[in-house]
C-alpha atoms as a PDB file:
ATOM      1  CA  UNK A   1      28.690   8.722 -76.965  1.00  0.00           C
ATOM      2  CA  UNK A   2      27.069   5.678 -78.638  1.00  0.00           C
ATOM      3  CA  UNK A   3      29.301   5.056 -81.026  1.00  0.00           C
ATOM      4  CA  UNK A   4      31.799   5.288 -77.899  1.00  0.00           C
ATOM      5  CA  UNK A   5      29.673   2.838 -75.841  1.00  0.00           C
ATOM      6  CA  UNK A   6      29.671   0.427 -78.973  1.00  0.00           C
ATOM      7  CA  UNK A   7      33.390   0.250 -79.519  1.00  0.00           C
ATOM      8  CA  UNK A   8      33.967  -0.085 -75.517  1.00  0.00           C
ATOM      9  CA  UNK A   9      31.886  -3.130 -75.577  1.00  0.00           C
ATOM     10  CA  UNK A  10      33.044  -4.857 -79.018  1.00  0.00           C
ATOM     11  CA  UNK A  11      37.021  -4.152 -77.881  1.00  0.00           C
ATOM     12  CA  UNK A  12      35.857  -5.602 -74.449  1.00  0.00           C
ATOM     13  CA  UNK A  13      34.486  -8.888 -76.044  1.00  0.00           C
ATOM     14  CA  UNK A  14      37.511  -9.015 -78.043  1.00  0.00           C
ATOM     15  CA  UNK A  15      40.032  -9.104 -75.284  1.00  0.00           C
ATOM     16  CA  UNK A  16      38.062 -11.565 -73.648  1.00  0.00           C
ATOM     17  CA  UNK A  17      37.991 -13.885 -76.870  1.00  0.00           C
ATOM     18  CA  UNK A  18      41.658 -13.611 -76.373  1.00  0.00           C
ATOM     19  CA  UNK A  19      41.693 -14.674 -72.906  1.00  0.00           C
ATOM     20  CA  UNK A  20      39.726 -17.454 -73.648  1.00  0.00           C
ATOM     21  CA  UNK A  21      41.832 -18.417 -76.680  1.00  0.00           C
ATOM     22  CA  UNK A  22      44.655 -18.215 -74.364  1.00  0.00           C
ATOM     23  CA  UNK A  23      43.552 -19.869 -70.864  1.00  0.00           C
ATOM     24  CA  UNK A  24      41.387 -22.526 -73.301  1.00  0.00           C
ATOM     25  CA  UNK A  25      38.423 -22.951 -69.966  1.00  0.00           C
ATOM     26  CA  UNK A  26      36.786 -24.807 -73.146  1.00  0.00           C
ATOM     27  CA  UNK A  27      37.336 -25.497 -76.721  1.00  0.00           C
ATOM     28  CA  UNK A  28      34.950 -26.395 -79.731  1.00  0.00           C
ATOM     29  CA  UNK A  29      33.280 -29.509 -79.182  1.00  0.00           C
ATOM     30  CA  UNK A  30      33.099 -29.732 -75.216  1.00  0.00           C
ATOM     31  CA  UNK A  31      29.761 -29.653 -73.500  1.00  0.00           C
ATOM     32  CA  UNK A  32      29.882 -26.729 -71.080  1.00  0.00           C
ATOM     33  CA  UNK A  33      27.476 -25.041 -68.769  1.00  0.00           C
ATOM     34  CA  UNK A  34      28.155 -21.337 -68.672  1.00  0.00           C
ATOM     35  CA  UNK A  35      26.661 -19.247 -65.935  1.00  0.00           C
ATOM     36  CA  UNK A  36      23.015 -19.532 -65.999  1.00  0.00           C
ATOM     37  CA  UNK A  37      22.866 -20.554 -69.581  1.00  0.00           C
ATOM     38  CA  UNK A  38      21.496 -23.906 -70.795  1.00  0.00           C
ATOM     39  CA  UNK A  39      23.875 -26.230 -71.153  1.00  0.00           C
ATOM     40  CA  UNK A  40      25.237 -27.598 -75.064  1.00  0.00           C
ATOM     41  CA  UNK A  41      28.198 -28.035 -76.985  1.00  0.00           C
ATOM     42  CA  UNK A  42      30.648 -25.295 -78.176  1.00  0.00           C
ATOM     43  CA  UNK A  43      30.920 -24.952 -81.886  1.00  0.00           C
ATOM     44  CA  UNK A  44      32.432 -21.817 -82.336  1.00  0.00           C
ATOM     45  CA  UNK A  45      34.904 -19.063 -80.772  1.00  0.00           C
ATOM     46  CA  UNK A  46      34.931 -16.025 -82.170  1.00  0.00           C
ATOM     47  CA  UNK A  47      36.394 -12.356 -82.128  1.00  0.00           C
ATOM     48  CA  UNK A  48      33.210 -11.437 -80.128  1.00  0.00           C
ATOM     49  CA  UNK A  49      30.803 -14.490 -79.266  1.00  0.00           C
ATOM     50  CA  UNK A  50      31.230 -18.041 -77.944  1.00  0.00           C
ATOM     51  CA  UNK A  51      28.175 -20.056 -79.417  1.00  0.00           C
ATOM     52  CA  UNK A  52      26.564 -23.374 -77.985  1.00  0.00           C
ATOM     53  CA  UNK A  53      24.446 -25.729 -79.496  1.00  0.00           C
ATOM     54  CA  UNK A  54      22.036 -26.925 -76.780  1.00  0.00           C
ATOM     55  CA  UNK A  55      19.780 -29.821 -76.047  1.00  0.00           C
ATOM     56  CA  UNK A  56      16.988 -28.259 -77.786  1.00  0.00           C
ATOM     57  CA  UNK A  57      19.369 -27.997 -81.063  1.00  0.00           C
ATOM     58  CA  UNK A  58      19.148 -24.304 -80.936  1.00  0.00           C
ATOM     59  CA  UNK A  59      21.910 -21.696 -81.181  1.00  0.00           C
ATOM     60  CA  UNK A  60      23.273 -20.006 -78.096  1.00  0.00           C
ATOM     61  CA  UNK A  61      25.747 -16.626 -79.039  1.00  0.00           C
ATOM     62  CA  UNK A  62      26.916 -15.678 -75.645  1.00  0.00           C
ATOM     63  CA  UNK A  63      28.946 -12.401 -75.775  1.00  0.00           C
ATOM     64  CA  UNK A  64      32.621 -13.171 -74.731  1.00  0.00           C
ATOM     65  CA  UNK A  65      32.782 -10.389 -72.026  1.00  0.00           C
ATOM     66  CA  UNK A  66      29.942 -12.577 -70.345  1.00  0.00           C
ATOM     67  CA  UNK A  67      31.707 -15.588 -71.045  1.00  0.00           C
ATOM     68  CA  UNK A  68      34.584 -15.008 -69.947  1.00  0.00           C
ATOM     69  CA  UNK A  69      33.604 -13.763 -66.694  1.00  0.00           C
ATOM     70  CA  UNK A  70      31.038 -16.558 -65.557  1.00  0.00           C
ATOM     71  CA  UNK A  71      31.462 -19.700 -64.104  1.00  0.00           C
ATOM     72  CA  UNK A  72      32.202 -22.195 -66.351  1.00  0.00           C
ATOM     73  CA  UNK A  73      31.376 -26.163 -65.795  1.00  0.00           C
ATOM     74  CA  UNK A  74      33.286 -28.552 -68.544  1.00  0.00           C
ATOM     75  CA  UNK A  75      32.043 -31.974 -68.700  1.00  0.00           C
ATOM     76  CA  UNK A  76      34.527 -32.937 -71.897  1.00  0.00           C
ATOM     77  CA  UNK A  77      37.719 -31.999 -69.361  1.00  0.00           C
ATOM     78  CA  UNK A  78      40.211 -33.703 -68.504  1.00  0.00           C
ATOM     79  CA  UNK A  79      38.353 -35.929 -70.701  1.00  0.00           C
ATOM     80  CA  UNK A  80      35.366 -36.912 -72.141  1.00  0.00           C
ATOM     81  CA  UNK A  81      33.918 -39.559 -69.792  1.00  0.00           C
ATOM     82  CA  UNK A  82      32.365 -38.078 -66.478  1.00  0.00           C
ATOM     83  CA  UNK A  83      30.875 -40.600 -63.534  1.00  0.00           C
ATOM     84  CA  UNK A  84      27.486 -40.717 -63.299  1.00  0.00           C
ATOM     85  CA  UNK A  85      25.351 -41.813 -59.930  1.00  0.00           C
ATOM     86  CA  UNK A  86      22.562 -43.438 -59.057  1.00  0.00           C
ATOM     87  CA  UNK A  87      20.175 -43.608 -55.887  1.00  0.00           C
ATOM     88  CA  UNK A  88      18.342 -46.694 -55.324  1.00  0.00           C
ATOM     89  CA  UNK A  89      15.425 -46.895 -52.356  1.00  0.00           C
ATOM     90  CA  UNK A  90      15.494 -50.686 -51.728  1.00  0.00           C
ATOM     91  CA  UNK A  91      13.357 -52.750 -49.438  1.00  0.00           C
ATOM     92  CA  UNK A  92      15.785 -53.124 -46.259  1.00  0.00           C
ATOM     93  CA  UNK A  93      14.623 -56.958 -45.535  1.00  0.00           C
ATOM     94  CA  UNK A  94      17.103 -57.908 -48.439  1.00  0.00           C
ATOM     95  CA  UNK A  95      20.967 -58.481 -47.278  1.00  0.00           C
ATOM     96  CA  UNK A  96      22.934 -55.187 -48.377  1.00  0.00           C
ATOM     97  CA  UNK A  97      25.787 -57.827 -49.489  1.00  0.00           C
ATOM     98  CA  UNK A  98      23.052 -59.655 -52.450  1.00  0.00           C
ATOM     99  CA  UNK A  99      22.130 -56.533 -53.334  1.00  0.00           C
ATOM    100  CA  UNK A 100      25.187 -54.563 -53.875  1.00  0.00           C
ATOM    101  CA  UNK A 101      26.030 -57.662 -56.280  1.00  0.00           C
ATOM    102  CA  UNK A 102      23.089 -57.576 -58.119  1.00  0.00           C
ATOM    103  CA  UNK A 103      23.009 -53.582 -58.702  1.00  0.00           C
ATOM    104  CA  UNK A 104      26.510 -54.239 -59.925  1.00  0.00           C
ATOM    105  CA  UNK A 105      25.848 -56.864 -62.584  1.00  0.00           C
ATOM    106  CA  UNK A 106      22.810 -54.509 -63.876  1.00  0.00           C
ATOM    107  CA  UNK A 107      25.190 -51.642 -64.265  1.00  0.00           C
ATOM    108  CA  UNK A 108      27.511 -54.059 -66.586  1.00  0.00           C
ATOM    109  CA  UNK A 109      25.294 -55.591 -68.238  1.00  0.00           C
ATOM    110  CA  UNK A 110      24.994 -51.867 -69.926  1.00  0.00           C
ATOM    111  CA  UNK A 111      26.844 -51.636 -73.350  1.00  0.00           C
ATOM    112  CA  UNK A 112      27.667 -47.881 -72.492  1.00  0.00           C
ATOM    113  CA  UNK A 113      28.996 -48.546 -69.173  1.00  0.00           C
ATOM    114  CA  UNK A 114      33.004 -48.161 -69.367  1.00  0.00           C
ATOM    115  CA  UNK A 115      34.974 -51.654 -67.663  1.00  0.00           C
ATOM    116  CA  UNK A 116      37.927 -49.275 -66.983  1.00  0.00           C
ATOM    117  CA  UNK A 117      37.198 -47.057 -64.490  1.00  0.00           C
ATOM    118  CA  UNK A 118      34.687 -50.091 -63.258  1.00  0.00           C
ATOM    119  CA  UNK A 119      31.693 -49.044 -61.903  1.00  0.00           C
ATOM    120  CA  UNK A 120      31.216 -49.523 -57.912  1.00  0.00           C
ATOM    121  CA  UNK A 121      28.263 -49.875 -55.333  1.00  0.00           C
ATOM    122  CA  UNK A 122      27.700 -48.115 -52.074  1.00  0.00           C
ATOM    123  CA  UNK A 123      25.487 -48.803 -49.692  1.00  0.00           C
ATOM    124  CA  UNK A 124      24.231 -45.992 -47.904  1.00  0.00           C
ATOM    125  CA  UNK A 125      22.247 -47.235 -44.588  1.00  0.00           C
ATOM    126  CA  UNK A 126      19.214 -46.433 -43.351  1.00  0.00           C
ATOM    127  CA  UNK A 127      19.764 -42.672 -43.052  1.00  0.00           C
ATOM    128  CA  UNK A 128      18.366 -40.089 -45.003  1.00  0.00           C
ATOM    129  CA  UNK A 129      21.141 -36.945 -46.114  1.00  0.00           C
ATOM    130  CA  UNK A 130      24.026 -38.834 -46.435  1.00  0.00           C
ATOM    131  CA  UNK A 131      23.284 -37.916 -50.288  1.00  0.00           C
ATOM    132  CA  UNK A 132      20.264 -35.537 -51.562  1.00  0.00           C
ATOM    133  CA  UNK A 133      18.387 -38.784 -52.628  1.00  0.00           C
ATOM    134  CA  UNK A 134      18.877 -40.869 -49.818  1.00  0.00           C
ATOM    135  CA  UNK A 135      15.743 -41.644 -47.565  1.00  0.00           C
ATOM    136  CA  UNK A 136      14.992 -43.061 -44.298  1.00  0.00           C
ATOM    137  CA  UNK A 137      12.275 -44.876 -45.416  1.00  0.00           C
ATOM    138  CA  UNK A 138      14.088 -47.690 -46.852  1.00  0.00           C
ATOM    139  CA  UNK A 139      18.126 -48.810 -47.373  1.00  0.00           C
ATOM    140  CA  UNK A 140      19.812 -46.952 -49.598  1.00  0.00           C
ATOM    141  CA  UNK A 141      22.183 -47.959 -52.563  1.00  0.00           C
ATOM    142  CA  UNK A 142      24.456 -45.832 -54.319  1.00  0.00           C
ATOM    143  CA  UNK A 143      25.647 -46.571 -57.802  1.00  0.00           C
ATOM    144  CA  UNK A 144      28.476 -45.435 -59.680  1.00  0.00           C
ATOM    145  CA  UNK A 145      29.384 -45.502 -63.633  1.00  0.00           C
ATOM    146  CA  UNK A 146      31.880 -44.337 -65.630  1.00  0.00           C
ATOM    147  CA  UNK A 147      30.703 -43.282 -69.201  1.00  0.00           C
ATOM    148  CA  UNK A 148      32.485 -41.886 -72.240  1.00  0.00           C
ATOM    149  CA  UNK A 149      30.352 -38.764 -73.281  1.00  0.00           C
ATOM    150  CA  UNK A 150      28.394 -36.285 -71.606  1.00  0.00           C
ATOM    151  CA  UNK A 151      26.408 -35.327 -74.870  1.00  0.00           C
ATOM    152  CA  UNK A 152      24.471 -39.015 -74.408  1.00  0.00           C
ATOM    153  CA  UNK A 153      23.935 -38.804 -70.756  1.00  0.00           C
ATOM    154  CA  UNK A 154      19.924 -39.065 -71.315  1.00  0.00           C
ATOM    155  CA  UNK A 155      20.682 -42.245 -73.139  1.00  0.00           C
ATOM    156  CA  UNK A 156      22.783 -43.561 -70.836  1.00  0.00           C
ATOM    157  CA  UNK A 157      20.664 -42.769 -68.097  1.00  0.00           C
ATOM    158  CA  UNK A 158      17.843 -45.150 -69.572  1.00  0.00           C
ATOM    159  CA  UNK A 159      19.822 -47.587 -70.255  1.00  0.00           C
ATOM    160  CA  UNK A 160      21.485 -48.440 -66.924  1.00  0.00           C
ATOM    161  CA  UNK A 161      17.522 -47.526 -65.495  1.00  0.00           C
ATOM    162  CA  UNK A 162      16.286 -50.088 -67.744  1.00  0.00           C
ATOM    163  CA  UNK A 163      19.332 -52.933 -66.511  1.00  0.00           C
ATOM    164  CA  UNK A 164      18.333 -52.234 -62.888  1.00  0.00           C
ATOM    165  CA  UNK A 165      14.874 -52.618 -63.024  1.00  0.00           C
ATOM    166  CA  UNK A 166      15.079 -55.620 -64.604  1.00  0.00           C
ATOM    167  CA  UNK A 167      17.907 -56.748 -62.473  1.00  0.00           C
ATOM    168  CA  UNK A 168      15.958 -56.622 -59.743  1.00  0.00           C
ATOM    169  CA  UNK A 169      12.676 -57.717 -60.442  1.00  0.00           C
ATOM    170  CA  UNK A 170      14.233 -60.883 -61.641  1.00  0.00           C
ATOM    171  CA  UNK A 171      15.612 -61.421 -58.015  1.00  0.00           C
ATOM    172  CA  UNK A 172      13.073 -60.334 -56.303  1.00  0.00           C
ATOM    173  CA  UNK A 173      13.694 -57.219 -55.159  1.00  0.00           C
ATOM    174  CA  UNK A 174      11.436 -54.595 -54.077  1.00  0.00           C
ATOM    175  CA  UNK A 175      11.732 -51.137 -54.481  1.00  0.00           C
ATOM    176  CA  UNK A 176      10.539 -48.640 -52.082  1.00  0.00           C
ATOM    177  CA  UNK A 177       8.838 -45.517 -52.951  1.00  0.00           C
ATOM    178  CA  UNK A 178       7.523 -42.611 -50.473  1.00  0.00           C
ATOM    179  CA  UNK A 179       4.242 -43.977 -49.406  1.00  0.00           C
ATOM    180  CA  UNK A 180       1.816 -40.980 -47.420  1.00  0.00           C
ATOM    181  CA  UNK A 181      -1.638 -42.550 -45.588  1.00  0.00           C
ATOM    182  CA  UNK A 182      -4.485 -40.261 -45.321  1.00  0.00           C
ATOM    183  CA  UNK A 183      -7.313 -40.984 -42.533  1.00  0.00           C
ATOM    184  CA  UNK A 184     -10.927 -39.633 -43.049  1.00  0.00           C
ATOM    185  CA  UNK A 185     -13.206 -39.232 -39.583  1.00  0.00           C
ATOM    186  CA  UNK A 186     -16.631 -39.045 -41.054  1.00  0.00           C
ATOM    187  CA  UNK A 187     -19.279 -37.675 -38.612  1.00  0.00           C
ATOM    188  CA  UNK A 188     -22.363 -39.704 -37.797  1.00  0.00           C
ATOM    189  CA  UNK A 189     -25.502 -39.156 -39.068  1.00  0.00           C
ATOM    190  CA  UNK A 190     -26.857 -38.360 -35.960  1.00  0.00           C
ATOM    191  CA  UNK A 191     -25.912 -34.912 -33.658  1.00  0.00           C
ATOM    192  CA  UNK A 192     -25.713 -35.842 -30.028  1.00  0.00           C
ATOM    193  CA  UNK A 193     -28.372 -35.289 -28.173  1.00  0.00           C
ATOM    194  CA  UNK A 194     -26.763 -31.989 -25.606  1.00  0.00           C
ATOM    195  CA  UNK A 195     -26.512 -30.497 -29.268  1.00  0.00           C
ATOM    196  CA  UNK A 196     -30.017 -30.991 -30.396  1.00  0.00           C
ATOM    197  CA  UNK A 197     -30.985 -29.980 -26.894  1.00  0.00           C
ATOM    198  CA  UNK A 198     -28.795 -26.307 -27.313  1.00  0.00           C
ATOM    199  CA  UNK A 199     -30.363 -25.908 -30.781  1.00  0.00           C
ATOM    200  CA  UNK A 200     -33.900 -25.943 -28.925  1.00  0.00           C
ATOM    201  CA  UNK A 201     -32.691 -23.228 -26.391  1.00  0.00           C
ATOM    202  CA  UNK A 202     -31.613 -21.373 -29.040  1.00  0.00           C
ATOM    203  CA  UNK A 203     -34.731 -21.958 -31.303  1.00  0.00           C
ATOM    204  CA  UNK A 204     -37.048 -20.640 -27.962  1.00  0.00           C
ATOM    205  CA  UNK A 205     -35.044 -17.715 -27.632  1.00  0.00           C
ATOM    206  CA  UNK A 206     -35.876 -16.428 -31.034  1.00  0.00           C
ATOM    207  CA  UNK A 207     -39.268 -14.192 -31.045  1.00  0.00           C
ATOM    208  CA  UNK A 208     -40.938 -16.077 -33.802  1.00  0.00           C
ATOM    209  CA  UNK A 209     -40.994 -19.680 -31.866  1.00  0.00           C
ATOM    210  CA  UNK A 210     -42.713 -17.492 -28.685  1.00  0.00           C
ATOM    211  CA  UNK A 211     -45.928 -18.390 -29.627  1.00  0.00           C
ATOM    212  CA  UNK A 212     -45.127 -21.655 -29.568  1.00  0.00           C
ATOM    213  CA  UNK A 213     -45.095 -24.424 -26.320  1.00  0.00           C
ATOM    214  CA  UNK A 214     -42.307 -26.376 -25.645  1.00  0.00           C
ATOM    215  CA  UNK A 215     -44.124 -29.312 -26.502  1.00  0.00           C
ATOM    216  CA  UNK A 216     -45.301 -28.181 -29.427  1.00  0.00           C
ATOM    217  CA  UNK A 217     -42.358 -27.917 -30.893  1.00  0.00           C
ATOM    218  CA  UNK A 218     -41.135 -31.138 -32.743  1.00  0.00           C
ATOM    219  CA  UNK A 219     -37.305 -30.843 -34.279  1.00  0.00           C
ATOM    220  CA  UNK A 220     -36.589 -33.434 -36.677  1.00  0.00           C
ATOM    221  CA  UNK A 221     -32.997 -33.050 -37.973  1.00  0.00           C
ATOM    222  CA  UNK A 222     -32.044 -34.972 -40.918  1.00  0.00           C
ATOM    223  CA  UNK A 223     -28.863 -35.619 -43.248  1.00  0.00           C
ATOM    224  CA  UNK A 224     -29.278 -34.509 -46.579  1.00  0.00           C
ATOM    225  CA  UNK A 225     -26.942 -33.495 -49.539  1.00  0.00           C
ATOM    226  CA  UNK A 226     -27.060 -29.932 -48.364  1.00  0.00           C
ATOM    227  CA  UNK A 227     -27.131 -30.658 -45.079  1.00  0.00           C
ATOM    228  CA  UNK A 228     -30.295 -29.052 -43.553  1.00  0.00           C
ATOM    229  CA  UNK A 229     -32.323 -28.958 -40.118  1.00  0.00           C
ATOM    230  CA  UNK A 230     -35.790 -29.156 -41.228  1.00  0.00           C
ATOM    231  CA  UNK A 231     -38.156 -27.706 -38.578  1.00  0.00           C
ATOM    232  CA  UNK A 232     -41.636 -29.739 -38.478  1.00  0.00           C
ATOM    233  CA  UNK A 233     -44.720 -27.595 -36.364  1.00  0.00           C
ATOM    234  CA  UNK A 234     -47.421 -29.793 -34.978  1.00  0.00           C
ATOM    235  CA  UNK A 235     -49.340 -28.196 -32.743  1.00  0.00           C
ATOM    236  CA  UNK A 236     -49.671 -24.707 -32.187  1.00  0.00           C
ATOM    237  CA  UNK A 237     -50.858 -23.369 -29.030  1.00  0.00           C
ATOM    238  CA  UNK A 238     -51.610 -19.630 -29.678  1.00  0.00           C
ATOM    239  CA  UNK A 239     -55.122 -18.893 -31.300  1.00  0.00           C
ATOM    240  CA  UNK A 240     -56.405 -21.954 -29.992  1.00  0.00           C
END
């Protein structure tokens, strides 16, 4: 029954290797996202694996039965190049016209940007969910870039980061970020006096302040680190 089981699977994930040969979802050397599997480049097709080199330069055999059957994501098709986007939060004092020209210089002023598609601006308004990143705490730009390989998307990334920021700060241009105020209400020093007077009520009611006048008793509450009520006695009017 093993041995069974075995050959079931290994003619499974051969028939799949030959759907895959045949319907081509990806060949070696495109950077693919299978199911829930990191991300990485195919370097090899098999009789019974597909395997991916990932981000993390390590080796990914993924059965082809599993393969074949997943959803696959191909950033290398139809071609190599994929548009990338960026969300900018700007300050929305500055004219959206200035802006969307300045945004647009940054993002050619990147050597890995492609001319042709040329990249384009959008802004967004005021209104947060028109995209996942937009806010309504500020106006919101969208930028959009055509680059030529998926496999140097982190590069690319910082370098059309880098162009903006500078971009901007040379005009002037403020970026906003998500700002959250906090207000503290410290208590005075001194309890009002109803409260001091219900503490004495309660003090009397206790048995062993009976002895004790009502004059005689002197309260003197004071802040401290650990907070106390300090009880002071005076006078004492039993036994004398």
């Amino acid at each position: 029954m093993i041995i069974g089981l075995a050959l079931q699977i290994n003619i499974a994930n051969i028939f799949s290797g030959i759907v895959i040969n045949i319907e081509r979802p990806f060949r070696i050397g495109d950077w693919v996202k299978i199911g829930n599997f990191p991300e990485g480049k195919i370097v090899d097709i098999n009789w019974r694996t597909t395997k991916i080199q990932t981000r993390d330069d390590t080796m990914l055999s993924i059965p082809n039965s599993q393969a074949s059957e997943a959803q696959v994501e191909n950033f290398s098709f139809p071609n190599a190049g994929y548009w990338q986007y960026f969300t900018l939060h700007v300050d929305p004092i500055h004219p959206p016209d200035r802006v969307k020209k300045i945004l647009l210089d940054a993002a050619l002023s990147s050597k890995f940007v492609a001319k042709d598609p040329a990249p384009f601006t959008r802004f967004l308004g005021l209104t947060a969910g028109i995209t996942s990143q937009s806010q309504s705490y500020a106006a919101n730009y969208l930028i959009c870039i055509f680059v030529p390989d998926y496999g140097k998307k982190f590069a690319y990334n910082e370098d059309v980061w880098m162009n903006l920021w500078k971009h901007l700060r040379r005009a002037g241009i403020r970026v906003v970020l998500p700002r959250q105020e906090t207000h503290f209400f410290l208590e005075g020093v001194k309890r009002k006096p109803e409260r001091i007077g219900k503490t004495l009520m309660m003090l009397q009611e206790l048995e062993i302040f009976r002895p004790f006048s009502y004059r005689s008793q002197n309260l003197s509450q004071q802040k401290s680190p650990s907070a106390s009520l300090y009880v002071r006695r005076d006078h004492c009017s039993a036994g004398r």
